[in-house]
N, C-alpha and C. Protein backbone atom coordinates (compact mmCIF):
# COMPACT_ATOMS: atom_id res chain seq x y z
N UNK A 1 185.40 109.64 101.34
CA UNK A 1 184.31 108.72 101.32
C UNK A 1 183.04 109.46 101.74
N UNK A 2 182.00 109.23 101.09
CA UNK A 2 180.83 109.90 101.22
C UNK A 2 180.38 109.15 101.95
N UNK A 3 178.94 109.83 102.87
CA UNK A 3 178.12 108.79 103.87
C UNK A 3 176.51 109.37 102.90
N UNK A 4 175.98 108.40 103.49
CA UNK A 4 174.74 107.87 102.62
C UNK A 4 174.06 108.52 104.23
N UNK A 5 172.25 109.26 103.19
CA UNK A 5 171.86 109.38 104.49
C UNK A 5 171.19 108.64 105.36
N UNK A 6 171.06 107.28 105.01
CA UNK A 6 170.17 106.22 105.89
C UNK A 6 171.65 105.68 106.78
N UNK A 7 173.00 105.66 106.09
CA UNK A 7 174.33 105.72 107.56
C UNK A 7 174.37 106.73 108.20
N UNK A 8 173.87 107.91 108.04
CA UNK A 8 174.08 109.45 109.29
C UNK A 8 172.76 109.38 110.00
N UNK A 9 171.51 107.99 109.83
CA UNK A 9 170.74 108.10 110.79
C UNK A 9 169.68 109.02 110.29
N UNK A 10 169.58 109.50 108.64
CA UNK A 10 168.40 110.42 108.59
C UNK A 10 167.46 109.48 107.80
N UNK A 11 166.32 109.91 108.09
CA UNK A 11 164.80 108.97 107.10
C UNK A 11 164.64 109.55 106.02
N UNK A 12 164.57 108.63 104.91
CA UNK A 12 164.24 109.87 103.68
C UNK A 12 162.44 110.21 103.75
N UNK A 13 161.95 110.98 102.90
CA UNK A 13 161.20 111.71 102.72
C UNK A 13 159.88 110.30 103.03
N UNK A 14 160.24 109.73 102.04
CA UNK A 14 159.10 108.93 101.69
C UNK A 14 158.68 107.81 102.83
N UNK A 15 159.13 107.47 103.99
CA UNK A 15 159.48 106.37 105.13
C UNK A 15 158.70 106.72 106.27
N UNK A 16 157.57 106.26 106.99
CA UNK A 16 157.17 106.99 107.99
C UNK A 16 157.76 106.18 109.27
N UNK A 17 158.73 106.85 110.16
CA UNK A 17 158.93 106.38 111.39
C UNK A 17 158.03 104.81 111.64
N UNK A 18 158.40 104.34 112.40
CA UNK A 18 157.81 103.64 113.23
C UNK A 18 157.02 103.80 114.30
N UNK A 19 157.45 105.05 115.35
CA UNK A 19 156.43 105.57 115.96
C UNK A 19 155.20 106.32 115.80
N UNK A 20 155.55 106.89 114.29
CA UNK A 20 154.44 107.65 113.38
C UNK A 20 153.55 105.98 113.40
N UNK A 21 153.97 105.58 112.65
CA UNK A 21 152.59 104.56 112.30
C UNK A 21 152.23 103.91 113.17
N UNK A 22 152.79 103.70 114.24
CA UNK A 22 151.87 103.13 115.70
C UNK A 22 150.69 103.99 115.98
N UNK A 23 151.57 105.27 116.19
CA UNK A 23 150.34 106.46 116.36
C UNK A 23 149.88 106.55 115.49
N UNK A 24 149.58 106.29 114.34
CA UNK A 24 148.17 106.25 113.07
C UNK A 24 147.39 105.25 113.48
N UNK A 25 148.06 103.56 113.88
CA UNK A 25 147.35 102.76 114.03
C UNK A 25 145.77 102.93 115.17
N UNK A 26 146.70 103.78 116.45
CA UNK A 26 146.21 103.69 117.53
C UNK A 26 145.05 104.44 117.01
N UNK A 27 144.94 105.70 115.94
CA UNK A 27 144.14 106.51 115.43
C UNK A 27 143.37 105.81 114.80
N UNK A 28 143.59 104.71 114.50
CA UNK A 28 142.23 104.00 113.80
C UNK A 28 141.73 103.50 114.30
N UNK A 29 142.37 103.10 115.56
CA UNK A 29 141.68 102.00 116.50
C UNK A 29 140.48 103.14 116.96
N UNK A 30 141.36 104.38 117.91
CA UNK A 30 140.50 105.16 118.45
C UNK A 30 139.20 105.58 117.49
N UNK A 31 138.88 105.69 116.16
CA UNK A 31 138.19 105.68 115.50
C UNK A 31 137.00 104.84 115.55
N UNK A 32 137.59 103.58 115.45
CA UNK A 32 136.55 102.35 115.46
C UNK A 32 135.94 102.38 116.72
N UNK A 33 136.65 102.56 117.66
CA UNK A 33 136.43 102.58 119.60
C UNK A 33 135.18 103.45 119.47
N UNK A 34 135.35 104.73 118.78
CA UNK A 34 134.18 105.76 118.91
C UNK A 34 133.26 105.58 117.91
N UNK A 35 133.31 104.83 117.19
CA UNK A 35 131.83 104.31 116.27
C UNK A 35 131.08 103.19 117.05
N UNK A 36 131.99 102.18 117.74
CA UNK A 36 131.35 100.92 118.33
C UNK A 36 131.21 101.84 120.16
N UNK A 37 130.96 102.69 120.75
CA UNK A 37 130.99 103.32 121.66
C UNK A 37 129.62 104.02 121.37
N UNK A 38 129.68 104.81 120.40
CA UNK A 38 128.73 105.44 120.21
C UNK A 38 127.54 104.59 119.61
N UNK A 39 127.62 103.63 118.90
CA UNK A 39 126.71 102.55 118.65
C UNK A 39 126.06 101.77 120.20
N UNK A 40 126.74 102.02 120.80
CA UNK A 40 126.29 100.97 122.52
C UNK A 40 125.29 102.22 123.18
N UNK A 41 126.16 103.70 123.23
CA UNK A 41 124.94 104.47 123.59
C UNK A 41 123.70 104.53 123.15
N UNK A 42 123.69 104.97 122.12
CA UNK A 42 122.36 105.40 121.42
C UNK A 42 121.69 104.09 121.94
N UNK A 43 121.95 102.52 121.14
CA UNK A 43 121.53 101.50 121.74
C UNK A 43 120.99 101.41 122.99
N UNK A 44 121.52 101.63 124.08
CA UNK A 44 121.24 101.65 125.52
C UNK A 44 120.48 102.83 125.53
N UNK A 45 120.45 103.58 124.99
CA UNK A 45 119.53 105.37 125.27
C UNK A 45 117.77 104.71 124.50
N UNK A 46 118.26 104.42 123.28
CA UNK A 46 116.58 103.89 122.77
C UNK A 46 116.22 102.32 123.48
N UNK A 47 116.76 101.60 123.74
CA UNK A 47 116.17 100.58 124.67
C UNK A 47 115.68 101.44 126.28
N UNK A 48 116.26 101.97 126.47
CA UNK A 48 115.48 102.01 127.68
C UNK A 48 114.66 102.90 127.73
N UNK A 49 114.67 104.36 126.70
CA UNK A 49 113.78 105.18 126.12
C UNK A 49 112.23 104.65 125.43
N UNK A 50 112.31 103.24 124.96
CA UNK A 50 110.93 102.86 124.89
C UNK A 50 110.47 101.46 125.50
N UNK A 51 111.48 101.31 126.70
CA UNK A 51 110.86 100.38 127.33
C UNK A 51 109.60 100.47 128.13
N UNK A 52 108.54 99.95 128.02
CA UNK A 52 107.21 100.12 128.85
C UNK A 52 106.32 98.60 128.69
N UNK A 53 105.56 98.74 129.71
CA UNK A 53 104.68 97.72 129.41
C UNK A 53 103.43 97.87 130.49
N UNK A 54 102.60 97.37 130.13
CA UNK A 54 101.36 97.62 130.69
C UNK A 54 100.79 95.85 130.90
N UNK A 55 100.39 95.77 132.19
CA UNK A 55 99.90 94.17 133.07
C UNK A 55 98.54 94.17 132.02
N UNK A 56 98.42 92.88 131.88
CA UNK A 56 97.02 92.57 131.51
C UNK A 56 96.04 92.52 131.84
N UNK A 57 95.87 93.50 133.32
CA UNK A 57 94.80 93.33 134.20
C UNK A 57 94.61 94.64 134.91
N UNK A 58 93.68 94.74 135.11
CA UNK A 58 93.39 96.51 135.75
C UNK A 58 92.13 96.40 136.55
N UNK A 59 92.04 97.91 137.48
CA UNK A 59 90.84 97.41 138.00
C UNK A 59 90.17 98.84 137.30
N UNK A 60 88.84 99.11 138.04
CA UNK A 60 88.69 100.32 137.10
C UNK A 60 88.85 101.69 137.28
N UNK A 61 89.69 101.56 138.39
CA UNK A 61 90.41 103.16 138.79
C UNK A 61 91.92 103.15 138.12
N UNK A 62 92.79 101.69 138.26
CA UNK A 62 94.09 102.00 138.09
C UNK A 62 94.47 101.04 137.33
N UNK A 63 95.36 101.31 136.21
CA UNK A 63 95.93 100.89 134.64
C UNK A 63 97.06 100.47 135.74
N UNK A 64 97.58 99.25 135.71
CA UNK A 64 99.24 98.87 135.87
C UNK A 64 100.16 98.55 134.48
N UNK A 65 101.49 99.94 134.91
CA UNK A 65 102.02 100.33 133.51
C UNK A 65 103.06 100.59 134.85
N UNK A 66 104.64 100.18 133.94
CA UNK A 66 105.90 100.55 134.11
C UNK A 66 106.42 101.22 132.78
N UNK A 67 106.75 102.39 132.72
CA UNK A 67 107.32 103.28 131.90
C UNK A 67 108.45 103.87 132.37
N UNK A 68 109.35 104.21 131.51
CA UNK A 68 111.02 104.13 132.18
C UNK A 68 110.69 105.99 132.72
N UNK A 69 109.79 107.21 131.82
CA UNK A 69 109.64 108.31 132.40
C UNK A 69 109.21 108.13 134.18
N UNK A 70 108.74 107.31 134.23
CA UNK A 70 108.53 107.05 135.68
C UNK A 70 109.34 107.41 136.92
N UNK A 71 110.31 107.27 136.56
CA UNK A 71 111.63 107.34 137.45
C UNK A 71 112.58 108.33 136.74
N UNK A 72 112.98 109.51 137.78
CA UNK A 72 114.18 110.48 137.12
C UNK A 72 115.14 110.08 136.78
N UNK A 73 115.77 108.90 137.80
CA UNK A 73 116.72 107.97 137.65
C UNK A 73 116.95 107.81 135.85
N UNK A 74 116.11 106.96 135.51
CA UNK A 74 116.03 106.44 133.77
C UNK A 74 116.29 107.53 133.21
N UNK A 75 115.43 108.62 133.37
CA UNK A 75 115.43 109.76 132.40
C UNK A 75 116.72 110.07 132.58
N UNK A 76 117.29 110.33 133.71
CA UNK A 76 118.90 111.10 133.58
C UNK A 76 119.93 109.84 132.89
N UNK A 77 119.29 108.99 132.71
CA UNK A 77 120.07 107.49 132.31
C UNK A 77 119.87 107.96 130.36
N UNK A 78 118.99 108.04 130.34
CA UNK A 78 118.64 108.28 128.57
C UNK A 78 119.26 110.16 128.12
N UNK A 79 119.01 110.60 129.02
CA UNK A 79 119.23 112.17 128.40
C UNK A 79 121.30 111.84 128.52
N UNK A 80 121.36 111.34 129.58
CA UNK A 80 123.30 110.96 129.46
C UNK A 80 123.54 110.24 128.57
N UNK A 81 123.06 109.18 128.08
CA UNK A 81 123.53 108.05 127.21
C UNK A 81 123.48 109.33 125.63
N UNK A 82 122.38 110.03 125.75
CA UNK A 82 122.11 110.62 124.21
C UNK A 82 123.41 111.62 124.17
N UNK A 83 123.45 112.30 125.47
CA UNK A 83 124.44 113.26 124.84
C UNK A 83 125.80 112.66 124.89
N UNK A 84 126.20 111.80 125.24
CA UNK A 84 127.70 110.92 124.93
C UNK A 84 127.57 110.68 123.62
N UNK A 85 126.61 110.16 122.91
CA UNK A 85 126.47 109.56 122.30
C UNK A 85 126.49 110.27 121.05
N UNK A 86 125.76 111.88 121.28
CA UNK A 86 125.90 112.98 120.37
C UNK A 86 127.59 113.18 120.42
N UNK A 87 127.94 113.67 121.44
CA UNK A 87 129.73 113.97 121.49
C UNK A 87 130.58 113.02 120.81
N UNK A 88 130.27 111.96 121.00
CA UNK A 88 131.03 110.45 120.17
C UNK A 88 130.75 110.80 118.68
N UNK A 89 129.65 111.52 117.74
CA UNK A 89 129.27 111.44 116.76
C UNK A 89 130.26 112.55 116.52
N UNK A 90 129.90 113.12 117.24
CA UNK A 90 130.76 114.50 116.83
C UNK A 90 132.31 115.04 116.80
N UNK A 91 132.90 113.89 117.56
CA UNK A 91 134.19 113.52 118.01
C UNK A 91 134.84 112.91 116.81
N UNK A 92 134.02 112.40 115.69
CA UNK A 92 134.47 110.98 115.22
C UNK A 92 135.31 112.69 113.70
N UNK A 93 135.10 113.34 113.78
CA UNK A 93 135.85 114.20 112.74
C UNK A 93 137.07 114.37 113.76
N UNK A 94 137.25 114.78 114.69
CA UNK A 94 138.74 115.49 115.05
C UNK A 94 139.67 113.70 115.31
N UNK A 95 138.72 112.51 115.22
CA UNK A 95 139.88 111.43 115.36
C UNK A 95 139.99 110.90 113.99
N UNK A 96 139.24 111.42 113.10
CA UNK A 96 139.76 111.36 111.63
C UNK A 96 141.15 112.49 111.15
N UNK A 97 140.92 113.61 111.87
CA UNK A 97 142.34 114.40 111.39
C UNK A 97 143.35 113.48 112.35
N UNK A 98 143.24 113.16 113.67
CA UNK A 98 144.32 112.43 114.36
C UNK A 98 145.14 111.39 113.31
N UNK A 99 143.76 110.81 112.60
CA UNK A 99 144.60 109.63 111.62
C UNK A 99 144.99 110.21 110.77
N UNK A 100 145.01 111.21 110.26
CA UNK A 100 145.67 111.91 109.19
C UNK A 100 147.13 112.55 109.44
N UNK A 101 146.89 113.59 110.61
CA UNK A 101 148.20 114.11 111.44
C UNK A 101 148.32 112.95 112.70
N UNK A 102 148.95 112.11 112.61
CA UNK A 102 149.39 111.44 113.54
C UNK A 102 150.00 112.25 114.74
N UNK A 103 150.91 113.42 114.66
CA UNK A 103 151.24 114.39 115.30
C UNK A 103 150.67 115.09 116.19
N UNK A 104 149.67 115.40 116.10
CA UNK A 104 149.34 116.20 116.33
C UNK A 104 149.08 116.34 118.11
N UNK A 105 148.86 117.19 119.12
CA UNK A 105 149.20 116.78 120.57
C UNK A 105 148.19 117.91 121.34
N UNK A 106 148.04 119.12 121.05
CA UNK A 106 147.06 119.49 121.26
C UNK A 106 145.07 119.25 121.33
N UNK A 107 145.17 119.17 119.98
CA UNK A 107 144.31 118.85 120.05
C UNK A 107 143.31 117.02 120.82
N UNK A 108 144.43 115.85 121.05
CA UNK A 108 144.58 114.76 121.85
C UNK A 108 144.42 115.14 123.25
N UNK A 109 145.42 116.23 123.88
CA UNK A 109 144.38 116.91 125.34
C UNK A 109 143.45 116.81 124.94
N UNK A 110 142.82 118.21 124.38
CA UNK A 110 141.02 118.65 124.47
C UNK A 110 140.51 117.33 124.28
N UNK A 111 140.83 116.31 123.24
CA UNK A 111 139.88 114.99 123.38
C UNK A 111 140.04 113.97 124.69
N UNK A 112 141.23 114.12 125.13
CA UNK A 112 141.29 113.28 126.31
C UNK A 112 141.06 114.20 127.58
N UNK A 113 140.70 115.35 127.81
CA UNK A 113 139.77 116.35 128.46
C UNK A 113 138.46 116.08 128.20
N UNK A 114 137.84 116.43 127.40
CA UNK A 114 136.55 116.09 126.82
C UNK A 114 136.09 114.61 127.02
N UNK A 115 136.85 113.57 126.23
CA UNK A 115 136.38 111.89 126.73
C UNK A 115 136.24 111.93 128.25
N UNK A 116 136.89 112.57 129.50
CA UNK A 116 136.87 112.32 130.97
C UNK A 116 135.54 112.87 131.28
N UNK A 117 135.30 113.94 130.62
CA UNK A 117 134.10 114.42 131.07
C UNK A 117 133.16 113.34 130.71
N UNK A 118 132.93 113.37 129.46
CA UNK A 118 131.90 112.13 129.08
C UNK A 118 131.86 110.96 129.78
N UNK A 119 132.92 110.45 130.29
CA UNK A 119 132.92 109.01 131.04
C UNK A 119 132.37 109.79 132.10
N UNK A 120 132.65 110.69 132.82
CA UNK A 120 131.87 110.55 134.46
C UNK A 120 130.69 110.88 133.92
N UNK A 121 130.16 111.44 132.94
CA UNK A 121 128.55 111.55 132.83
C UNK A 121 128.11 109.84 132.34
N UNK A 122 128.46 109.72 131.58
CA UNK A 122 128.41 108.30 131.30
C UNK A 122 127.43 106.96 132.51
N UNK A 123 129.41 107.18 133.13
CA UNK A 123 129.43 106.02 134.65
C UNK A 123 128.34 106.71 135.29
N UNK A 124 127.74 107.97 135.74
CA UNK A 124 127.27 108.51 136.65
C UNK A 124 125.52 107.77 136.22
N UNK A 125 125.61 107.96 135.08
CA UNK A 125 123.59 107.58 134.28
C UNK A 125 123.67 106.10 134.31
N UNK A 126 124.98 105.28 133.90
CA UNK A 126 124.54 103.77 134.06
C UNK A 126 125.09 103.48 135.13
N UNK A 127 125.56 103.77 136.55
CA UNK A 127 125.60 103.50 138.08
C UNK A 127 124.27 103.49 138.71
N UNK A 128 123.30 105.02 138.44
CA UNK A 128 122.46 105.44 138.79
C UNK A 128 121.36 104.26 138.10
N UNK A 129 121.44 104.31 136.70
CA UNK A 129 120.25 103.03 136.56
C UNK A 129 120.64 101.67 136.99
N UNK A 130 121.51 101.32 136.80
CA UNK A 130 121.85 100.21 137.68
C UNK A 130 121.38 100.04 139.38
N UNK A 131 121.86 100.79 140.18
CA UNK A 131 120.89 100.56 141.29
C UNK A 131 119.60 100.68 141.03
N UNK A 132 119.14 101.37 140.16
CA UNK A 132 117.22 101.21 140.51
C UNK A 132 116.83 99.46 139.74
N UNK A 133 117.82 99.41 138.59
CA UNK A 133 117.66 98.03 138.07
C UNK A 133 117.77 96.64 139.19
N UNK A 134 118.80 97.68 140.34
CA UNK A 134 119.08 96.25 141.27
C UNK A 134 117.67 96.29 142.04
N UNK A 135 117.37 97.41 142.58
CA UNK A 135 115.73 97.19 143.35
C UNK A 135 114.58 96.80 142.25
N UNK A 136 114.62 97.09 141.18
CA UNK A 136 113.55 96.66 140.67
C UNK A 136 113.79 94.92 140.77
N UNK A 137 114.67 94.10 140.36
CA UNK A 137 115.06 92.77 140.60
C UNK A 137 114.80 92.38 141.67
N UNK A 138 115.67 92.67 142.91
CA UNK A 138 115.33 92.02 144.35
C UNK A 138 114.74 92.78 145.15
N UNK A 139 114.22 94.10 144.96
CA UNK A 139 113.45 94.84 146.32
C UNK A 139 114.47 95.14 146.92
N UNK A 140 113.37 95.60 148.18
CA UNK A 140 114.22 95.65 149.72
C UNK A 140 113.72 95.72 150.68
N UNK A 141 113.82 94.39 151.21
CA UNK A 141 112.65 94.19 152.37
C UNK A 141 112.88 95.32 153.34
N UNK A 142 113.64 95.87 153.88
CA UNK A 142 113.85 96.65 155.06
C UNK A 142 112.64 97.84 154.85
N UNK A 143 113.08 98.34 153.35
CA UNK A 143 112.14 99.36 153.22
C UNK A 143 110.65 99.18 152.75
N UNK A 144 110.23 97.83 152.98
CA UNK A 144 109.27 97.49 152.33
C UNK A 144 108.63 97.55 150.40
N UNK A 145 110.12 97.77 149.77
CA UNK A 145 109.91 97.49 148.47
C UNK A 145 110.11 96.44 147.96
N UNK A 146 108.67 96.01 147.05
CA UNK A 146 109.15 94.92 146.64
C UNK A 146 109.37 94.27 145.28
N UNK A 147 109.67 93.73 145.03
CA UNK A 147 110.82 93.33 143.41
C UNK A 147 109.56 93.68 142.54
N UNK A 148 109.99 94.26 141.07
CA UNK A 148 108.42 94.53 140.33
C UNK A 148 108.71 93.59 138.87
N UNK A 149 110.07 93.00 139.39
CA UNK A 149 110.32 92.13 137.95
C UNK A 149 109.52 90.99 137.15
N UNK A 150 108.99 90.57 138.82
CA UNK A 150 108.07 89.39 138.71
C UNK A 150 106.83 89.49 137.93
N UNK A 151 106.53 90.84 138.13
CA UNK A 151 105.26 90.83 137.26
C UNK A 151 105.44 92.06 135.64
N UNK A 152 106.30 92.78 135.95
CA UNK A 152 107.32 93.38 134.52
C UNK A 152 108.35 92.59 134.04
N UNK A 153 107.92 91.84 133.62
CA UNK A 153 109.66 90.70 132.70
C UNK A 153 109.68 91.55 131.63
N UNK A 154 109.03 91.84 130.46
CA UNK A 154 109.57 92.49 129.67
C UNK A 154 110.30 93.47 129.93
N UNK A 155 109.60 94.79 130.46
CA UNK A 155 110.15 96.02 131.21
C UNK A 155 111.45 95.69 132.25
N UNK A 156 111.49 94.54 132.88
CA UNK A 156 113.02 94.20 133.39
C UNK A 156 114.21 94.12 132.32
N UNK A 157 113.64 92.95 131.26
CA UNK A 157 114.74 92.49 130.43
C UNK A 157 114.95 93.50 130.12
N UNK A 158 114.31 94.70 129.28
CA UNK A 158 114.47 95.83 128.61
C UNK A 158 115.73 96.55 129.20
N UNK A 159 115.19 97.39 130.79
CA UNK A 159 116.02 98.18 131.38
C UNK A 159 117.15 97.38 131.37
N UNK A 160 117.46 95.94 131.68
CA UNK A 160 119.05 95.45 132.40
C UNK A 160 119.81 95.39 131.06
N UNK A 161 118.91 94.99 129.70
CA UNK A 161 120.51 95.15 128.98
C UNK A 161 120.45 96.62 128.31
N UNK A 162 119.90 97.17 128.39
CA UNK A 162 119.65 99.04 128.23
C UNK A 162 121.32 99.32 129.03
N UNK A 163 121.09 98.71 130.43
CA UNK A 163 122.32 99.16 131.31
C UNK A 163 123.33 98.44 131.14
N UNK A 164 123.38 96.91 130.41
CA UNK A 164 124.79 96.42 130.20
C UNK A 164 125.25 96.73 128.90
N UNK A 165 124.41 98.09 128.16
CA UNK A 165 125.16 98.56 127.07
C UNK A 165 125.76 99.54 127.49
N UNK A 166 125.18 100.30 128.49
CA UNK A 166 125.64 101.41 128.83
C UNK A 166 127.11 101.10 129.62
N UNK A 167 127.44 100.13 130.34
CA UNK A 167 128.69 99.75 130.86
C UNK A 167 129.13 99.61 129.89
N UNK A 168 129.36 99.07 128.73
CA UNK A 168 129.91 98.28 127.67
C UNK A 168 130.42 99.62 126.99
N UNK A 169 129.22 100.44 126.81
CA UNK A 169 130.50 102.16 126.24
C UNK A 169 131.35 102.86 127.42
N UNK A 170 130.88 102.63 128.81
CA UNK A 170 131.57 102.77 129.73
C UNK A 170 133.36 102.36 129.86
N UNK A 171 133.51 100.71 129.43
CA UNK A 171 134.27 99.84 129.47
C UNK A 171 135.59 101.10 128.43
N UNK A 172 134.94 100.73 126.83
CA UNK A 172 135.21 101.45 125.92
C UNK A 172 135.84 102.89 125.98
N UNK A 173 135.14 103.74 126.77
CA UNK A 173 135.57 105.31 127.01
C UNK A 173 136.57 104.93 128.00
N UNK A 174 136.87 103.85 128.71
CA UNK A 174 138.02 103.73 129.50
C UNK A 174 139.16 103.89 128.82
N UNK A 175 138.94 102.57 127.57
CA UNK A 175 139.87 102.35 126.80
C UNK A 175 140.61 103.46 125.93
N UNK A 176 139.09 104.48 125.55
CA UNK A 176 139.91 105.40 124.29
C UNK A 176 140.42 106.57 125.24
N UNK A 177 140.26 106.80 126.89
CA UNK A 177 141.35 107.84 127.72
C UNK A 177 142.64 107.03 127.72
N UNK A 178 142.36 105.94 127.68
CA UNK A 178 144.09 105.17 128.05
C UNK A 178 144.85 105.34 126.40
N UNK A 179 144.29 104.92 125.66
CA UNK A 179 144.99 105.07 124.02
C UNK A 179 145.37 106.47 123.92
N UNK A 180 144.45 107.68 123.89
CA UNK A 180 144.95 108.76 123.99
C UNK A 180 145.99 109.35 125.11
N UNK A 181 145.92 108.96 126.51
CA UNK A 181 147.12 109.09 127.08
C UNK A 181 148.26 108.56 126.93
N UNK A 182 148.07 107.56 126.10
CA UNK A 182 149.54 106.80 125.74
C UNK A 182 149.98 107.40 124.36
N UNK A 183 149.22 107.77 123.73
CA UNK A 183 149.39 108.39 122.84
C UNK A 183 150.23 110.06 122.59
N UNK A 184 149.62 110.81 123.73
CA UNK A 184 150.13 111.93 124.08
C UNK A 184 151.43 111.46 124.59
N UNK A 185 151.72 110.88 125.67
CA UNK A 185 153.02 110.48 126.47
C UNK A 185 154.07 110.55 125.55
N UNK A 186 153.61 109.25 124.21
CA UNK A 186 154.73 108.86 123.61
C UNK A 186 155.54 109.94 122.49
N UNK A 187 154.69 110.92 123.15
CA UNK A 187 155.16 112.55 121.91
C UNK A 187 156.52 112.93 122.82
């Protein structure tokens, strides 16, 4: 009696595992993760890159203007958001071969090496604007600063969702270290 090879437990040629196509799926996901990731940076990098506004009132020595160059804070907030945001662009070819070689395990380190770096630069530019966003809102009486929202609303609205995009790719780069570590594991 002959055995057939789908009874000795072998896959024919044409059949991809089941764990193969999870790991393709996860490859598309991770794909989409880094287009809608990299769409929130740039987003959050040019909102707060041309947020400014100037009061309707001056005297004739001094222009009142909030400009995000104002503060190093912002600037290290926009120069981080751009270069994640460059790396995400640039990333989006080696998670197109992932979907192709589902296999592949090396190269998933260097990206889940590489994504860690990017998240602490990331968290580090929208932590950092976030506290100056929290003093610009409420001040601080102790130190005698006081809130500048009241009279910058535009320049507020601007910076705070500038920074709840920047969490929002934050959130995201969480997600695509956890997909890729589960991903590697399950090799």
């Amino acid at each position: 009696m002959k055995v057939s090879s789908v009874e000795a437990g072998e896959v024919p040629k044409g059949v991809v595992s089941p764990s193969k196509r999870v790991k393709r799926v996860m490859s598309v996901i991770d794909f989409i993760l880094r287009i809608v990731a990299a769409i929130s940076a740039l987003g959050s990098a040019l909102s707060m890159g041309t947020a400014r506004e100037t009061l309707p009132f001056r005297t004739q020595f001094v222009k009142f203007r909030a400009v995000f160059e104002d503060l190093p804070t912002f600037m290290f907030f926009v120069m981080s958001n751009s270069i994640v945001c460059a790396y995400l662009v640039l990333s989006l070819a080696l998670s197109f071969f992932h979907i192709l070689r589902s296999t592949a395990v090396k190269s998933r380190i260097l990206m889940v090496l590489l994504d860690t770096i990017m998240y602490g630069l990331l968290t580090a530019g929208a932590a950092a604007a976030a506290a100056i966003v929290f003093l610009a809102h409420r001040g601080n009486p102790s130190a005698n600063w006081f809130p500048i929202c009241q009279q910058y609303n535009y320049f507020c609205k601007r910076i705070s969702g500038s920074v709840i995009g920047s969490f929002f790719a934050v959130v995201l780069f969480m997600i695509l270290i956890l997909m890729s570590s589960i991903s590697i594991s399950k090799h």
